[in-house]
C-alpha atoms as a PDB file:
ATOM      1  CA  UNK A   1      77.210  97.498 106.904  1.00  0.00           C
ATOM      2  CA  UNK A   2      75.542  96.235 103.781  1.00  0.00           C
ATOM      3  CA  UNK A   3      76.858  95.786 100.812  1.00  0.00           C
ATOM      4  CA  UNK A   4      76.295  98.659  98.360  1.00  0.00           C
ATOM      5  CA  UNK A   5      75.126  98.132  95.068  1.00  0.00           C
ATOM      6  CA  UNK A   6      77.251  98.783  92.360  1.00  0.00           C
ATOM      7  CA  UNK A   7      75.596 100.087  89.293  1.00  0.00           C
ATOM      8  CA  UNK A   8      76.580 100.942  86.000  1.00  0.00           C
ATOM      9  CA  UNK A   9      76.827 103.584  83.279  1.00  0.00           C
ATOM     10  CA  UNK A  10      74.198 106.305  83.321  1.00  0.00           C
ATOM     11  CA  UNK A  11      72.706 105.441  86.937  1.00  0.00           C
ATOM     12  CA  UNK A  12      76.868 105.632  88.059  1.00  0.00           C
ATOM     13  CA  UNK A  13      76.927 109.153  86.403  1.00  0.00           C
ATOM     14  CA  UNK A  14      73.466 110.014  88.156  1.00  0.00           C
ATOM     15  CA  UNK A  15      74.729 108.242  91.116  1.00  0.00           C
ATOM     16  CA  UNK A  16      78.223 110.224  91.554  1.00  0.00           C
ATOM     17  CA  UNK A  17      76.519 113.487  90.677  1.00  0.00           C
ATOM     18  CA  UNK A  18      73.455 113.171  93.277  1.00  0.00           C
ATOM     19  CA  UNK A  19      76.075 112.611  96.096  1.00  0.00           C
ATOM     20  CA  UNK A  20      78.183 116.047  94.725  1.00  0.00           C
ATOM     21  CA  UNK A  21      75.648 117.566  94.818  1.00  0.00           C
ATOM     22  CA  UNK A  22      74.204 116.513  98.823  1.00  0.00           C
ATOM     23  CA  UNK A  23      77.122 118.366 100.675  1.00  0.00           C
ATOM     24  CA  UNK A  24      75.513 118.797 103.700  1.00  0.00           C
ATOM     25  CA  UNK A  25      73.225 115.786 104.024  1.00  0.00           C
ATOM     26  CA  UNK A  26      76.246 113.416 103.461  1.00  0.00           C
ATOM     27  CA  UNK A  27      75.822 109.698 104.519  1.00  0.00           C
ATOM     28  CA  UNK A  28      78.420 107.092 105.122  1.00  0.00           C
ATOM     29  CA  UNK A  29      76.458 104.710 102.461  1.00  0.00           C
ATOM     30  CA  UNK A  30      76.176 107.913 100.027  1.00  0.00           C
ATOM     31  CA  UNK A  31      79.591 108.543 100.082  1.00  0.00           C
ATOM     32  CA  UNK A  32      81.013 104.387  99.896  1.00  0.00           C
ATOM     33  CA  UNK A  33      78.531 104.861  97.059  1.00  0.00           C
ATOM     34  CA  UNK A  34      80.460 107.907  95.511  1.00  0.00           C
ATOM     35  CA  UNK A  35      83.758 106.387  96.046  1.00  0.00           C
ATOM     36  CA  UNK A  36      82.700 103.172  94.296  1.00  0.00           C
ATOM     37  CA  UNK A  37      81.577 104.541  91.288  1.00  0.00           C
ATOM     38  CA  UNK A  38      84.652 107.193  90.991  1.00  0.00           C
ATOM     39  CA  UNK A  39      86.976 103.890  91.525  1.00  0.00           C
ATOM     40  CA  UNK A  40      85.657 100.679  90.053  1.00  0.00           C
ATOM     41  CA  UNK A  41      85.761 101.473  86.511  1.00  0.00           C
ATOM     42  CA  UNK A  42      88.558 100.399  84.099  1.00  0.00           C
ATOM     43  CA  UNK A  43      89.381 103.905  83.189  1.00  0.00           C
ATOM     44  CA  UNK A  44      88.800 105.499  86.543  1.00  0.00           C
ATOM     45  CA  UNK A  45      92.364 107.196  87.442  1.00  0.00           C
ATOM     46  CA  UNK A  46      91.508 110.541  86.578  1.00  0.00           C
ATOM     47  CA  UNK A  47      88.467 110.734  89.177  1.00  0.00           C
ATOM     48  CA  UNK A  48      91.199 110.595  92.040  1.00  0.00           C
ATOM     49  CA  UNK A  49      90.897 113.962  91.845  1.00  0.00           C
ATOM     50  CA  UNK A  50      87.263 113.909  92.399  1.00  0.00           C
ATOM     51  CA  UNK A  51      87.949 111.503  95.421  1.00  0.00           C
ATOM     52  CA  UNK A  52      90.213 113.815  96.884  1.00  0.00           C
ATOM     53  CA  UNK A  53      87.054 116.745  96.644  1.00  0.00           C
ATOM     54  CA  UNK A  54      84.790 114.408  98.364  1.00  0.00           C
ATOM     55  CA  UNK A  55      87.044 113.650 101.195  1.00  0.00           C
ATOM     56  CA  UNK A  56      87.088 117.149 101.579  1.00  0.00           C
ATOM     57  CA  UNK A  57      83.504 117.841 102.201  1.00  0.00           C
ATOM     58  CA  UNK A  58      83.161 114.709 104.839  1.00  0.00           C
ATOM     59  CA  UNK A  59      83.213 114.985 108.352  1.00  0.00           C
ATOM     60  CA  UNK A  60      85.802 114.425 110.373  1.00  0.00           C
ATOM     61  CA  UNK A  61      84.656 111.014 111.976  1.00  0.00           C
ATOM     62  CA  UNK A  62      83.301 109.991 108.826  1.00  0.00           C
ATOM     63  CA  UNK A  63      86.665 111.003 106.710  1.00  0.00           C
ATOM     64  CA  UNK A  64      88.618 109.136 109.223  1.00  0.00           C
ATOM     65  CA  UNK A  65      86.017 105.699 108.902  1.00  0.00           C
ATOM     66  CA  UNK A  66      86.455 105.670 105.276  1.00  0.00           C
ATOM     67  CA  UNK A  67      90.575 106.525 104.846  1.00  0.00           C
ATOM     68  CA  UNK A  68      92.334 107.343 107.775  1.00  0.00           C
ATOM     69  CA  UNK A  69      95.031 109.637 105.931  1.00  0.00           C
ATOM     70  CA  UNK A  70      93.301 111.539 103.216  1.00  0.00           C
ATOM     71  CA  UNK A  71      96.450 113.305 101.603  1.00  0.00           C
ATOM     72  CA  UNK A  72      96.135 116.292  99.355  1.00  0.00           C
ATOM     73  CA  UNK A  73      97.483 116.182  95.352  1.00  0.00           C
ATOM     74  CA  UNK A  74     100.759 117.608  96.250  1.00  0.00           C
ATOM     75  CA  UNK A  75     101.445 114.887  98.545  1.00  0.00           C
ATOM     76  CA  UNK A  76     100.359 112.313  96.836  1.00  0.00           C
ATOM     77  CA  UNK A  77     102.661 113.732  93.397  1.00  0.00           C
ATOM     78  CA  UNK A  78     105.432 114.557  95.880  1.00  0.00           C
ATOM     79  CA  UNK A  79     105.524 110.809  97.195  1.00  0.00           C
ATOM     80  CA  UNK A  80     104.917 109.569  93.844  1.00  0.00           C
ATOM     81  CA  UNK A  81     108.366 111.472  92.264  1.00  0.00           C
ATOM     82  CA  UNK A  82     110.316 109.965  95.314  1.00  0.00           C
ATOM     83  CA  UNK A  83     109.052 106.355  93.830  1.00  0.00           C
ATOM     84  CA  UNK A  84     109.712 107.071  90.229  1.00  0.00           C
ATOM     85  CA  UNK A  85     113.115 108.670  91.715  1.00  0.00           C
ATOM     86  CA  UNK A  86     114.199 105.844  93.682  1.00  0.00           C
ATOM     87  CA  UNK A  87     112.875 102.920  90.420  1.00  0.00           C
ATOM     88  CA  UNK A  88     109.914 101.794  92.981  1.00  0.00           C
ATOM     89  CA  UNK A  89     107.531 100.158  90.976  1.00  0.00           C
ATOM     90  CA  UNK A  90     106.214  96.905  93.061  1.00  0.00           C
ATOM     91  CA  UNK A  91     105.003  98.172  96.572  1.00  0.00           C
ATOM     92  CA  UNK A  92     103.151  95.643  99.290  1.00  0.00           C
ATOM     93  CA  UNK A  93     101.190  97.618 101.673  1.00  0.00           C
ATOM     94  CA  UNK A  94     100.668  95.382 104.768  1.00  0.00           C
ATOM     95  CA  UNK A  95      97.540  96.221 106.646  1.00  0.00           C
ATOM     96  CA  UNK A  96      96.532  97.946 103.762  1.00  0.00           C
ATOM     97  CA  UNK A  97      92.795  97.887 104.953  1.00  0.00           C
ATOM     98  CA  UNK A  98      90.482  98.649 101.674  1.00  0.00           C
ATOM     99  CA  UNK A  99      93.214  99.866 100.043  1.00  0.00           C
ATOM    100  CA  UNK A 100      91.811 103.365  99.458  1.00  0.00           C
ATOM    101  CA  UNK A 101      94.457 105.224 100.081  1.00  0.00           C
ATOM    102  CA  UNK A 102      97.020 102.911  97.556  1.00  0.00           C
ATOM    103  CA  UNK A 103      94.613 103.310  94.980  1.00  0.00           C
ATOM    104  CA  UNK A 104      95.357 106.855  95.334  1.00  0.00           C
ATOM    105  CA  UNK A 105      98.762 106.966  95.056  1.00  0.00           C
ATOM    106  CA  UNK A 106      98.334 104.754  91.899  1.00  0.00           C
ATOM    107  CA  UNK A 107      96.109 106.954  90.698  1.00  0.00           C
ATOM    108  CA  UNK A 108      98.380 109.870  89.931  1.00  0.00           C
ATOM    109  CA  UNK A 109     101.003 107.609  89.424  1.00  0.00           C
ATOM    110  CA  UNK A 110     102.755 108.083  85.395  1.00  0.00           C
ATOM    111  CA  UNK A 111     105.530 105.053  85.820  1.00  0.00           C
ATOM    112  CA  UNK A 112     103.766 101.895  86.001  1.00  0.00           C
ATOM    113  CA  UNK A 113     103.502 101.457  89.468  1.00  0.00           C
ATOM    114  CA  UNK A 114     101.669  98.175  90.753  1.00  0.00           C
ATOM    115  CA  UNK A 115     100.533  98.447  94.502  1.00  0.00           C
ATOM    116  CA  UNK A 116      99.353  95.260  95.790  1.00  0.00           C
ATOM    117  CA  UNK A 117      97.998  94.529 100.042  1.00  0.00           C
ATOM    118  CA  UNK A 118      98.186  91.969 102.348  1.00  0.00           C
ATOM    119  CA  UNK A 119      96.016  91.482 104.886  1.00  0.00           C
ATOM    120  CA  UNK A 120      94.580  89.210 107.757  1.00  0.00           C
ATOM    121  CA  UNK A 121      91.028  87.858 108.154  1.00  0.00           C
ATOM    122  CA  UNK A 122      89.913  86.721 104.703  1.00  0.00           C
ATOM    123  CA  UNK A 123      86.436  85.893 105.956  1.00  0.00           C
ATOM    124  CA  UNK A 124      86.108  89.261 107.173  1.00  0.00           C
ATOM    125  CA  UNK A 125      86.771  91.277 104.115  1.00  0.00           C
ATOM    126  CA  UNK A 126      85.144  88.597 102.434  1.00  0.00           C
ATOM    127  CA  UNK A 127      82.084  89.458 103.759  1.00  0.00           C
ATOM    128  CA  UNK A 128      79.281  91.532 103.210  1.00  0.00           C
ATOM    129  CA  UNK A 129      79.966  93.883 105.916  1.00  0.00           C
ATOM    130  CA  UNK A 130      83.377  95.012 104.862  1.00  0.00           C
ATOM    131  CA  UNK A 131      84.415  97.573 102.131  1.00  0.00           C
ATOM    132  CA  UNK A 132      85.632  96.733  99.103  1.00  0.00           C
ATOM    133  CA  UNK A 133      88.801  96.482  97.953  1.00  0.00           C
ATOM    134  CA  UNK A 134      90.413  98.680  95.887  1.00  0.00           C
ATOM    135  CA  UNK A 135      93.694  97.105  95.266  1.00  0.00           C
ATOM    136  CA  UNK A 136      94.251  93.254  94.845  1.00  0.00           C
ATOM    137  CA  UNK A 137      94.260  92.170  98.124  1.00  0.00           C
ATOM    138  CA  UNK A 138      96.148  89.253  99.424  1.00  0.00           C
ATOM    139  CA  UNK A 139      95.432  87.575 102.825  1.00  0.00           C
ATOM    140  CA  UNK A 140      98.613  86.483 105.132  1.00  0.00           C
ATOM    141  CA  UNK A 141      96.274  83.101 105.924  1.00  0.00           C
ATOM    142  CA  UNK A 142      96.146  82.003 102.819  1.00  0.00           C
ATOM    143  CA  UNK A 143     100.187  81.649 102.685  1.00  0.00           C
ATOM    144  CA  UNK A 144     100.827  77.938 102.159  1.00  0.00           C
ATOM    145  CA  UNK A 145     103.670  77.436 104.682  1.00  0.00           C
ATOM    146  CA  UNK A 146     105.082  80.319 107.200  1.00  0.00           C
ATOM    147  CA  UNK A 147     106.184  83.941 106.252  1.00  0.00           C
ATOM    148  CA  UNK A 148     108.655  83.713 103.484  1.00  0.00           C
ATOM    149  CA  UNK A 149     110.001  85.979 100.782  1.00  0.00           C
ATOM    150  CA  UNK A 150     108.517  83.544  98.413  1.00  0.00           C
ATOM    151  CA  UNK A 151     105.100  84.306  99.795  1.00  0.00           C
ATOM    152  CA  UNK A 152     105.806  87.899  99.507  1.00  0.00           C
ATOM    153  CA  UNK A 153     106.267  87.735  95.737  1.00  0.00           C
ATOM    154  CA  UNK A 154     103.124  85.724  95.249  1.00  0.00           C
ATOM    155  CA  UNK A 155     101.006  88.601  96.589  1.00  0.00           C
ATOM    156  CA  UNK A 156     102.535  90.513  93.844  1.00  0.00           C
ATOM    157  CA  UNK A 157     101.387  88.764  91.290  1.00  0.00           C
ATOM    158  CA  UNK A 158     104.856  86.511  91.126  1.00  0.00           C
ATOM    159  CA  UNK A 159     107.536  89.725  91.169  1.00  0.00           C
ATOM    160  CA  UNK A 160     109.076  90.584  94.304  1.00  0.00           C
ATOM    161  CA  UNK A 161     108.067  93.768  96.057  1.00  0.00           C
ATOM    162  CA  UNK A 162     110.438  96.755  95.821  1.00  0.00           C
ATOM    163  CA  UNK A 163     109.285  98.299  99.001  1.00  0.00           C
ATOM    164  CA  UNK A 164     107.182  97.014 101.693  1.00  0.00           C
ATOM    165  CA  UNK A 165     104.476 100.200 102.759  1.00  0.00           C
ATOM    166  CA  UNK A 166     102.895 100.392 106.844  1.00  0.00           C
ATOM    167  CA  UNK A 167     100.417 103.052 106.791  1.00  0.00           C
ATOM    168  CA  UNK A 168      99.525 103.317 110.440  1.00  0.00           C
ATOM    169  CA  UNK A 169     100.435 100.128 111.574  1.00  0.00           C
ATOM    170  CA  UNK A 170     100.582  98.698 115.303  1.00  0.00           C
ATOM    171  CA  UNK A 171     101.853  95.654 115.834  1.00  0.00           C
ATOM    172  CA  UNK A 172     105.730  95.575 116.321  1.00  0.00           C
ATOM    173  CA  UNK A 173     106.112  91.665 116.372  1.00  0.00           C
ATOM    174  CA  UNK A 174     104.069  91.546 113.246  1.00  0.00           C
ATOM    175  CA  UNK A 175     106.437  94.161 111.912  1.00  0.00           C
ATOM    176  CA  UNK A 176     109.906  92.769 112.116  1.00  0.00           C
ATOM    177  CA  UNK A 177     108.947  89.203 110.769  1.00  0.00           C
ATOM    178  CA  UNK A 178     107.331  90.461 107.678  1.00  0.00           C
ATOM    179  CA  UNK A 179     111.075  92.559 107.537  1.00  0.00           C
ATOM    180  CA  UNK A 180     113.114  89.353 108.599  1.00  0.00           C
ATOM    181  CA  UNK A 181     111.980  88.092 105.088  1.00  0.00           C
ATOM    182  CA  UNK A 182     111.915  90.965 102.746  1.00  0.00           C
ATOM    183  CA  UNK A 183     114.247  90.669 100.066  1.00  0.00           C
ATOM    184  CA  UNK A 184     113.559  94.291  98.781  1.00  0.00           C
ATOM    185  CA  UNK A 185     115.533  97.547  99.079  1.00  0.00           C
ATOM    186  CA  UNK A 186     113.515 100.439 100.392  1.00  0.00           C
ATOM    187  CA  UNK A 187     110.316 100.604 103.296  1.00  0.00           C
ATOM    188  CA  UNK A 188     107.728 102.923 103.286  1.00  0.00           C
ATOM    189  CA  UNK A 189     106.306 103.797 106.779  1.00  0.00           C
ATOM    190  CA  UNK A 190     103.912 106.360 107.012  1.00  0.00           C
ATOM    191  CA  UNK A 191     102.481 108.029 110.286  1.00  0.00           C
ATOM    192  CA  UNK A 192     101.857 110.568 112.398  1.00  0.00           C
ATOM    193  CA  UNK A 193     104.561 113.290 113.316  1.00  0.00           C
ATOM    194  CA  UNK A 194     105.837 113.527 116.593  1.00  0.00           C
ATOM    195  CA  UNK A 195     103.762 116.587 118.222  1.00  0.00           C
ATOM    196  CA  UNK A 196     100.283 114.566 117.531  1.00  0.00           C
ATOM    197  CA  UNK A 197     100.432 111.926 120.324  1.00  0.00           C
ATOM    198  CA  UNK A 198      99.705 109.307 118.001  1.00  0.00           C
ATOM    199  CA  UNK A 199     100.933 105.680 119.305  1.00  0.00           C
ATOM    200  CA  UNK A 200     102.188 104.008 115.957  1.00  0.00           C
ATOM    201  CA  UNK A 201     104.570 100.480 116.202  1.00  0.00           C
ATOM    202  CA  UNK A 202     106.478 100.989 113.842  1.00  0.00           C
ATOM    203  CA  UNK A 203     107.031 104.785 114.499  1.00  0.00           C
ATOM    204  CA  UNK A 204     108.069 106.251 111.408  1.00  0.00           C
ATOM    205  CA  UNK A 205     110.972 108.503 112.551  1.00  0.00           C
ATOM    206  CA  UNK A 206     112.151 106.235 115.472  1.00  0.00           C
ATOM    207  CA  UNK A 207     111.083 102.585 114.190  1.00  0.00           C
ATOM    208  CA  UNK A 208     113.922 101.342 115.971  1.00  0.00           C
ATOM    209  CA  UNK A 209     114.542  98.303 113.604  1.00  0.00           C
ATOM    210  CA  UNK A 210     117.287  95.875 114.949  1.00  0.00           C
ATOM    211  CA  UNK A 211     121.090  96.339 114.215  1.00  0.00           C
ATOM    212  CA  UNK A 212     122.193  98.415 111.404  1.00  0.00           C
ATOM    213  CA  UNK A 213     120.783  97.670 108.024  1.00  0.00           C
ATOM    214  CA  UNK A 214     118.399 100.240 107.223  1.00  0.00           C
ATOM    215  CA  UNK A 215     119.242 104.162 106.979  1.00  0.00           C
ATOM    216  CA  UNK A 216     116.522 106.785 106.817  1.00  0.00           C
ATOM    217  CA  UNK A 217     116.945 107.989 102.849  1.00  0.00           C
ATOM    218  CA  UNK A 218     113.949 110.919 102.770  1.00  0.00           C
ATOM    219  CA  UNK A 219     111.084 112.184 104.984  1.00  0.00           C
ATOM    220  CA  UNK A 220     108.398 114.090 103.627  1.00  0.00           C
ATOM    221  CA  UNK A 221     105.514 115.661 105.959  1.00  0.00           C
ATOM    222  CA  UNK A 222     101.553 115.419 104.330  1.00  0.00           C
ATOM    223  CA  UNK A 223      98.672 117.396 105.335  1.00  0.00           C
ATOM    224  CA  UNK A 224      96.914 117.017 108.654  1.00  0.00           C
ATOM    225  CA  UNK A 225      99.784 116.094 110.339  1.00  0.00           C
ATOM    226  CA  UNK A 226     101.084 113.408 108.924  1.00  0.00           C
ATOM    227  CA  UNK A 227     104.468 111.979 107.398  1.00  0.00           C
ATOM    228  CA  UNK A 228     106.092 109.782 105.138  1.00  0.00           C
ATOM    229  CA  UNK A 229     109.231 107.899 105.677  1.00  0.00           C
ATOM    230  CA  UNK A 230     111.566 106.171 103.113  1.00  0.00           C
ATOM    231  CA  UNK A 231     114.011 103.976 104.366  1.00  0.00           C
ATOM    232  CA  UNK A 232     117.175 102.597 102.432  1.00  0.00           C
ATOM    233  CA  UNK A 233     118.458  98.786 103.248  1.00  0.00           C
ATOM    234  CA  UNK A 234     122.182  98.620 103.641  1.00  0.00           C
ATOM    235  CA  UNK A 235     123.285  95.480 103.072  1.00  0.00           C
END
């Protein structure tokens, strides 16, 4: 995929209007295009709402290409009160992907919330093939020595992550070493509910984490069946 132009001012106005305005004649570089402009500037938060209207009017296959969970407002302000609730304000999504969806939830976030990702492959999203990112992305590469909890609070800009966030993620070994060195209190793990036939690692409900130092502290179910889990370290 090439990389799409990003342009400014008037023509990003003209731009985000045109593709509005094409509902049924909707491209994937039309709407990367749309969800550029509505993101990239310094003021952008209150297009998420916008962004949310656009995923709306995708296609399925296309919806799913771009953001695999496309959550509605309420879920999006009902996950953000449970972080404002819980004093969640440092969050490293691993896997994040473009980041789409934890621009999002910082988006209609009111408490200062940083959301940061960590990914693998730096030449890959690097490159002028891959989407953007639209969170600072980190790359697990890049780390100077192994996995540490050290290496964790360098991807967030020096402060150690309250929460680690898995949005869809498969790979279980992967999984419990980035927890083997998290320092923080609470994990976010959000997936499909049980009836979908979805194969997630970690599952959210049953992520069968060794021993007994994490407790399930809130579940809340988003649109097109999908769910968030909060977990709560114990010791």
């Amino acid at each position: 995929m090439p990389r799409v132009w990003a342009p400014h001012d008037e023509q990003k106005y003209n731009i985000i209007q045109a593709v509005f305005n094409m509902w049924n004649d909707r491209t994937e570089l039309e709407a990367l295009c749309a969800i550029y402009c509505l993101t990239e500037a310094a003021d952008a938060k209150p297009n998420w709402r916008k962004l949310l209207e656009l995923g709306n009017t995708l296609e399925r296959e296309l919806k799913r290409k771009l953001l695999w969970v496309w959550p509605t407002a309420l879920d999006l302000k009902n996950f953000n009160q449970i972080l404002n609730e819980l004093a969640i304000r440092n969050v490293l999504s691993i896997g994040c992907g473009s980041g789409l969806l934890e621009w999002l939830v910082g988006a209609v976030a009111d408490q200062g919330l940083r959301i940061y990702g960590l990914e693998r492959d730096p030449n890959w999203w690097r490159s002028k093939y891959a989407v953007r990112s639209f969170i600072p992305l980190n790359y697990i590469e890049e780390a100077r020595s192994k996995l540490t909890a050290h290496f964790l609070s360098d991807c967030c800009s020096g402060v150690a992550p309250c929460a680690l966030l898995f949005c869809y993620f498969n790979n279980r070994s992967a999984f419990l070493e980035y927890l083997s060195v998290f320092e923080g209190k609470w994990l976010i793990l959000i997936g499909p509910q049980p009836a979908v036939g979805i194969h997630t690692e970690p599952n959210p409900l049953q992520p069968q984490i060794p021993g007994d130092q994490w407790a399930l502290h809130q579940v809340i179910n988003w649109t097109e069946q999908n769910l968030v889990a909060v977990y709560e370290k114990l010791s």
